[in-house]
C-alpha atoms as a PDB file:
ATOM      1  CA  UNK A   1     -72.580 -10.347 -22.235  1.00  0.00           C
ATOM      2  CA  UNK A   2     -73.649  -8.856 -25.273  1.00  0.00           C
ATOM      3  CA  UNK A   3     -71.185  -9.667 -28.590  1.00  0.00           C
ATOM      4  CA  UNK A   4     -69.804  -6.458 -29.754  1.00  0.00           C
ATOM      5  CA  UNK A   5     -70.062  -5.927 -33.613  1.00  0.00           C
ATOM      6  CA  UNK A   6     -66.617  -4.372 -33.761  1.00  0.00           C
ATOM      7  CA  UNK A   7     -63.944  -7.416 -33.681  1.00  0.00           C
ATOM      8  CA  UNK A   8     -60.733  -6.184 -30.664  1.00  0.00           C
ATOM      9  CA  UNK A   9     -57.891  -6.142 -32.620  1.00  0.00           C
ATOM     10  CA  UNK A  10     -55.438  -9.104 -30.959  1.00  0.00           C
ATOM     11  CA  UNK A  11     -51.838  -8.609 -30.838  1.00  0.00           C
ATOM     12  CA  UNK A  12     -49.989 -11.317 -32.459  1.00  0.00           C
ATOM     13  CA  UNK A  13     -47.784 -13.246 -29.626  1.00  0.00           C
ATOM     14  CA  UNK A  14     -44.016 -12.769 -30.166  1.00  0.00           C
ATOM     15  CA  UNK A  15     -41.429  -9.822 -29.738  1.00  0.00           C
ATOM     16  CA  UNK A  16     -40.772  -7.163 -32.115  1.00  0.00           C
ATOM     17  CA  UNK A  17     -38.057  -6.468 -33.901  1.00  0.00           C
ATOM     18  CA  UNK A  18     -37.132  -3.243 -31.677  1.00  0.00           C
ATOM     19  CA  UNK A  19     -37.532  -4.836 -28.192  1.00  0.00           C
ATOM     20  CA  UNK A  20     -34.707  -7.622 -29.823  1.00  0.00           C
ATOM     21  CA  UNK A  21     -32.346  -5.389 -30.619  1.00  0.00           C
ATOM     22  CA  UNK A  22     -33.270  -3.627 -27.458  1.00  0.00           C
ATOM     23  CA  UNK A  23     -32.359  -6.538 -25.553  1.00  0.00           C
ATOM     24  CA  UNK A  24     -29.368  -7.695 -27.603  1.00  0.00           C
ATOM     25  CA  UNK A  25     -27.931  -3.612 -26.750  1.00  0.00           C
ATOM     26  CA  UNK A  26     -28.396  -4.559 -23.155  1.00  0.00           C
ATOM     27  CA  UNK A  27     -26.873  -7.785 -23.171  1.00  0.00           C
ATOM     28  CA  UNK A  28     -23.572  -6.234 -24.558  1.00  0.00           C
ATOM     29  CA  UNK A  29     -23.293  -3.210 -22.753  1.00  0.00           C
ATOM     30  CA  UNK A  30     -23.530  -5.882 -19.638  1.00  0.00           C
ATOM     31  CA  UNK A  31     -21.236  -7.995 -21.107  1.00  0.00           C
ATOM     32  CA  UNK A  32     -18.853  -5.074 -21.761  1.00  0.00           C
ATOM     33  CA  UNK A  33     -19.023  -3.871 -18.461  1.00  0.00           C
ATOM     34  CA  UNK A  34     -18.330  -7.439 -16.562  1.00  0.00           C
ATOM     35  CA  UNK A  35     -15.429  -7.972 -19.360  1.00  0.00           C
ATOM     36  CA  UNK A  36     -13.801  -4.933 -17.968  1.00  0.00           C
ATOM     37  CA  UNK A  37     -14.495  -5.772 -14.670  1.00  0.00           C
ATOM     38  CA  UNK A  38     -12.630  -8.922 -14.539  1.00  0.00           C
ATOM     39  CA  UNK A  39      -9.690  -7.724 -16.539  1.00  0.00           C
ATOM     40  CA  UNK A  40      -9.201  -4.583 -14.023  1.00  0.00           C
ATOM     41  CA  UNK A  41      -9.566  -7.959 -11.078  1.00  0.00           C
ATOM     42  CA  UNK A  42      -7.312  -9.617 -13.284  1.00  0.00           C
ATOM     43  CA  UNK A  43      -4.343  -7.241 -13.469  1.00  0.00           C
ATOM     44  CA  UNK A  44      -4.972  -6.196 -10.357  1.00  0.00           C
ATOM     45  CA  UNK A  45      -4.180  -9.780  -9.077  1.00  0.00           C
ATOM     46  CA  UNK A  46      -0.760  -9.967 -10.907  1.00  0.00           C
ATOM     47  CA  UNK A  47       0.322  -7.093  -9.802  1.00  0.00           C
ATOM     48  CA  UNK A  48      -0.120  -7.600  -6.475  1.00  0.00           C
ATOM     49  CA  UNK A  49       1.297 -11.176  -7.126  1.00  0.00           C
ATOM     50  CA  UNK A  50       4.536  -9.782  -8.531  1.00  0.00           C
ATOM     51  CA  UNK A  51       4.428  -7.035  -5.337  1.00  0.00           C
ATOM     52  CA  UNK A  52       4.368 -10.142  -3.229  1.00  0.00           C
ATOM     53  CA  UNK A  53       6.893 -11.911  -4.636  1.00  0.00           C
ATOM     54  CA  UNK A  54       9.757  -9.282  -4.670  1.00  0.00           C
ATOM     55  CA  UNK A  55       8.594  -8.768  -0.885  1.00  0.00           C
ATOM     56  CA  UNK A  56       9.344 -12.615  -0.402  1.00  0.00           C
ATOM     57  CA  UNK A  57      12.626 -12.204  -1.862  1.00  0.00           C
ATOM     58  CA  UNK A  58      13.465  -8.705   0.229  1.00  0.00           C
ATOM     59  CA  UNK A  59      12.772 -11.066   3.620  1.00  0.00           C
ATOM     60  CA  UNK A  60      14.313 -13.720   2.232  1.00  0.00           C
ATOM     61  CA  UNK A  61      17.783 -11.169   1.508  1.00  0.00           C
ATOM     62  CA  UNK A  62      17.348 -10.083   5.273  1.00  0.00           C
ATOM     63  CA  UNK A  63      16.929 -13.398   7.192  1.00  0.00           C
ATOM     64  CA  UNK A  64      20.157 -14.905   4.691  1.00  0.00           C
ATOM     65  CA  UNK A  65      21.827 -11.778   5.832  1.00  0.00           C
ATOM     66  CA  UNK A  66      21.002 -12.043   9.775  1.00  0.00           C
ATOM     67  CA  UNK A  67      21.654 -15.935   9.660  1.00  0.00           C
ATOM     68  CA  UNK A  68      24.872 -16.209   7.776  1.00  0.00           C
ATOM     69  CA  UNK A  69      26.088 -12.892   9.665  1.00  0.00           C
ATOM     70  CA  UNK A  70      27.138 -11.078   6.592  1.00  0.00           C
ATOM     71  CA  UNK A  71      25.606  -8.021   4.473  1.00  0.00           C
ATOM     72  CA  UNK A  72      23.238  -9.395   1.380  1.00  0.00           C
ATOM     73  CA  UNK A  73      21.985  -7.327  -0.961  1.00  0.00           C
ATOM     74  CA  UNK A  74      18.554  -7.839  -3.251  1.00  0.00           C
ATOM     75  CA  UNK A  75      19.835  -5.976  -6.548  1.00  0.00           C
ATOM     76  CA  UNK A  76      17.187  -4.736  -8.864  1.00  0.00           C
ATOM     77  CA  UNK A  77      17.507  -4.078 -12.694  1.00  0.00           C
ATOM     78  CA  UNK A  78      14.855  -1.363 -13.352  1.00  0.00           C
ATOM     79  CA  UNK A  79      15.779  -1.260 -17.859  1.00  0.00           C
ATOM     80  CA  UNK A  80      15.062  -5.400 -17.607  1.00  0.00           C
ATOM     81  CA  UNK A  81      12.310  -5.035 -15.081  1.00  0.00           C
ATOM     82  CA  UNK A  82      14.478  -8.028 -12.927  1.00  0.00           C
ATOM     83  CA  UNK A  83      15.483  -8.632  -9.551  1.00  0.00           C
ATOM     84  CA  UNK A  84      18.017 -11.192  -7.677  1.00  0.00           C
ATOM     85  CA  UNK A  85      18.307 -12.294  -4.208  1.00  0.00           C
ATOM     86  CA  UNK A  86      21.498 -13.493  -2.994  1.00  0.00           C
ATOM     87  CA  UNK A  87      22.179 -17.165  -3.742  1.00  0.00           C
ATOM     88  CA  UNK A  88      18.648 -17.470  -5.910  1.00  0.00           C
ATOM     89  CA  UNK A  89      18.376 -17.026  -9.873  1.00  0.00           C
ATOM     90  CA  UNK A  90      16.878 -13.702 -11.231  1.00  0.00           C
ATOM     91  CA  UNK A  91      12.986 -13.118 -11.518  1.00  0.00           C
ATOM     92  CA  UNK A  92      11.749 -10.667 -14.035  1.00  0.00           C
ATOM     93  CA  UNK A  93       8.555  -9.291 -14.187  1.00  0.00           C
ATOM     94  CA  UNK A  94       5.773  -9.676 -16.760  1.00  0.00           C
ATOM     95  CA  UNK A  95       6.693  -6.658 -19.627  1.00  0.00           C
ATOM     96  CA  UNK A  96       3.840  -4.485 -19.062  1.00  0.00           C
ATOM     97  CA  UNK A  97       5.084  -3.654 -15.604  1.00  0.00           C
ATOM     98  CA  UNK A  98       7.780  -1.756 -14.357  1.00  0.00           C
ATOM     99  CA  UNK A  99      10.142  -1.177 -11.577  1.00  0.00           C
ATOM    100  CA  UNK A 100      11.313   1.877  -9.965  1.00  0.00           C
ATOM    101  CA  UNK A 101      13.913   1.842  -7.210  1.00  0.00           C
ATOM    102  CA  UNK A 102      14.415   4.536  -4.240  1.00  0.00           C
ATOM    103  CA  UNK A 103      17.623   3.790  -2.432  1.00  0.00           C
ATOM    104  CA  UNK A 104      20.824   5.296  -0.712  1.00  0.00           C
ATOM    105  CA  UNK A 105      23.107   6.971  -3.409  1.00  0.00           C
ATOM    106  CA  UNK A 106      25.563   4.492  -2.526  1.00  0.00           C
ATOM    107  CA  UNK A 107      23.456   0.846  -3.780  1.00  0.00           C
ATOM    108  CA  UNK A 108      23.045   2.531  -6.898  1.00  0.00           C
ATOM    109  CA  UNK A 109      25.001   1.194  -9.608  1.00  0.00           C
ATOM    110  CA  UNK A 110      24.080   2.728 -12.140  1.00  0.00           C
ATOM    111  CA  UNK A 111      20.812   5.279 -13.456  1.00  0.00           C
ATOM    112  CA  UNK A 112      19.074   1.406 -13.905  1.00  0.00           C
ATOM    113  CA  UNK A 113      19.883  -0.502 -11.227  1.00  0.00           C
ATOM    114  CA  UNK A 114      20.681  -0.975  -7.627  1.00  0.00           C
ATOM    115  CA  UNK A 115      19.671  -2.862  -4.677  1.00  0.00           C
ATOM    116  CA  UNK A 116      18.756  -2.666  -1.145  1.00  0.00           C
ATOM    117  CA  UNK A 117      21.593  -4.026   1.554  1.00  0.00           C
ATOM    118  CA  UNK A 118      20.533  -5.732   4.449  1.00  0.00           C
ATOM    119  CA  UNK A 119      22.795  -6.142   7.462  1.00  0.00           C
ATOM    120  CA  UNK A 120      23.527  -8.742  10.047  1.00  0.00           C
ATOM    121  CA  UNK A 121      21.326  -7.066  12.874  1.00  0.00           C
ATOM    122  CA  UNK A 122      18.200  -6.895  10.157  1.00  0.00           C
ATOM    123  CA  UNK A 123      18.793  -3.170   9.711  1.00  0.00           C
ATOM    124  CA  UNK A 124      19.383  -2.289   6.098  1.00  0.00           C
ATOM    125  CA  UNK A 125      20.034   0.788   3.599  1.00  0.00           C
ATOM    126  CA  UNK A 126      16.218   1.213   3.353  1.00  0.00           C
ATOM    127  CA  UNK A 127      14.302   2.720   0.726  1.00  0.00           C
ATOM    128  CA  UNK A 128      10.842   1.672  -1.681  1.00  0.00           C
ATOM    129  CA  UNK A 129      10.729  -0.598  -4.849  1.00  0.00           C
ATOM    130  CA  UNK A 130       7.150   0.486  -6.454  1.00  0.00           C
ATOM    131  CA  UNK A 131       6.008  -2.154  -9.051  1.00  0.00           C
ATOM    132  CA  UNK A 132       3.891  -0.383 -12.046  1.00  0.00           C
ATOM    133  CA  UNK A 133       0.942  -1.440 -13.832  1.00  0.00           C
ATOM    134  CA  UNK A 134      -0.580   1.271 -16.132  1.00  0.00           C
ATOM    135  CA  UNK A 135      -2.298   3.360 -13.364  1.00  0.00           C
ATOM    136  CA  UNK A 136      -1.438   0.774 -10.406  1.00  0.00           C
ATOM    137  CA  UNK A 137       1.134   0.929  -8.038  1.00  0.00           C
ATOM    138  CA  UNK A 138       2.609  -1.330  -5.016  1.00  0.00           C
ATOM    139  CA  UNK A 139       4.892  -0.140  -3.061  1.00  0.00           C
ATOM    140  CA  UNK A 140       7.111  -1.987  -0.831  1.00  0.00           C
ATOM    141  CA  UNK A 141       8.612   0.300   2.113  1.00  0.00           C
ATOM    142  CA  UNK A 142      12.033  -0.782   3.876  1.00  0.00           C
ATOM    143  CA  UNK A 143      12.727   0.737   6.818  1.00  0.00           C
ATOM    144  CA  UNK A 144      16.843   1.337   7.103  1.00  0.00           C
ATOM    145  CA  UNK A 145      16.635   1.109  11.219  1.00  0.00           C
ATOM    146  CA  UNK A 146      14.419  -2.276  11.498  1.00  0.00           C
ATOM    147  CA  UNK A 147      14.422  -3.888   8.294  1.00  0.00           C
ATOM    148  CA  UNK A 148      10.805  -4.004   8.351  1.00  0.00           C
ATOM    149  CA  UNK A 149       9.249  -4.817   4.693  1.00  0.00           C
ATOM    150  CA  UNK A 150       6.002  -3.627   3.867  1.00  0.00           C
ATOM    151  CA  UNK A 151       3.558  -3.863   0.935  1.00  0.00           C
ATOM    152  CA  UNK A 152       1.239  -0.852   0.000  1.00  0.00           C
ATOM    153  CA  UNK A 153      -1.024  -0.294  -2.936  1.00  0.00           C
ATOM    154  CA  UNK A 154      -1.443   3.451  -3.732  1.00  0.00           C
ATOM    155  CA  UNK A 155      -2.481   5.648  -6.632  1.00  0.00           C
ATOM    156  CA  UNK A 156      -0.290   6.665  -9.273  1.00  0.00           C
ATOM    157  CA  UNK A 157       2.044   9.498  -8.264  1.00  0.00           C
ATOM    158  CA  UNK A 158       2.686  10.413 -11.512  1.00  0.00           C
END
């Protein structure tokens, strides 16, 4: 092969400044977008947490109330974001959540709290506790004829 008079130019090994900050742009919009990931995984697991917990202490307020043969009501206090079961201390939610209580006029005490009564067949007053988190909500259902408690997650309603 014949040697060609004109020298090819060689491009010096290494990365230029521009495909750095290229990849350091990419690296933080990833990192931004996993951050926000596992905070939205996060709060979605305490909230659900917390939802599971005030379910524990509904069925816990219906079997004390089928056992000992006597109504037992789980009273909720929505302006301290708290609730008690009979017999047990008082749990209150982590501040950025809230409570909000639908009931039979008569278990409310007040315009911030009330409870749900449970009687000694398992039936009770019925009614939904949702538990708030920003644009989260659980809701846990009580049906007034069976007792049943169940746990939903649904959109805001706002």
């Amino acid at each position: 092969m014949p040697h060609s008079p004109f020298p090819i130019p060689s491009r010096p090994s290494g990365f230029t400044m521009i495909e750095m900050i290229v990849v350091v742009v990419m690296i933080g919009i990833i990192a931004s977008v996993v951050a926000f990931s596992f905070t939205q995984s996060l709060s979605g697991a305490r909230i659900q947490a917390a939802s599971r917990d005030l379910v524990a202490a509904l069925r816990y307020t219906r079997g004390q109330a089928i056992v000992k043969g006597e109504q037992k009501v789980l009273t909720l206090d929505l302006e301290h974001n708290t609730y008690e079961a009979p017999g047990k201390s008082s749990k209150e939610l982590p501040k950025d959540m809230k409570l909000r209580l639908t009931t039979a006029q008569q278990e409310l005490v007040s315009d911030t709290s009330g409870g749900i009564r449970f009687f000694p067949d398992g039936s009770s007053t019925g009614g939904n506790i949702a538990v708030v988190l920003g644009e989260r909500e659980w809701w846990i259902n009580v049906g007034w004829l069976t007792g049943e408690i169940t746990l939903d997650e649904t959109e805001s309603k706002r």
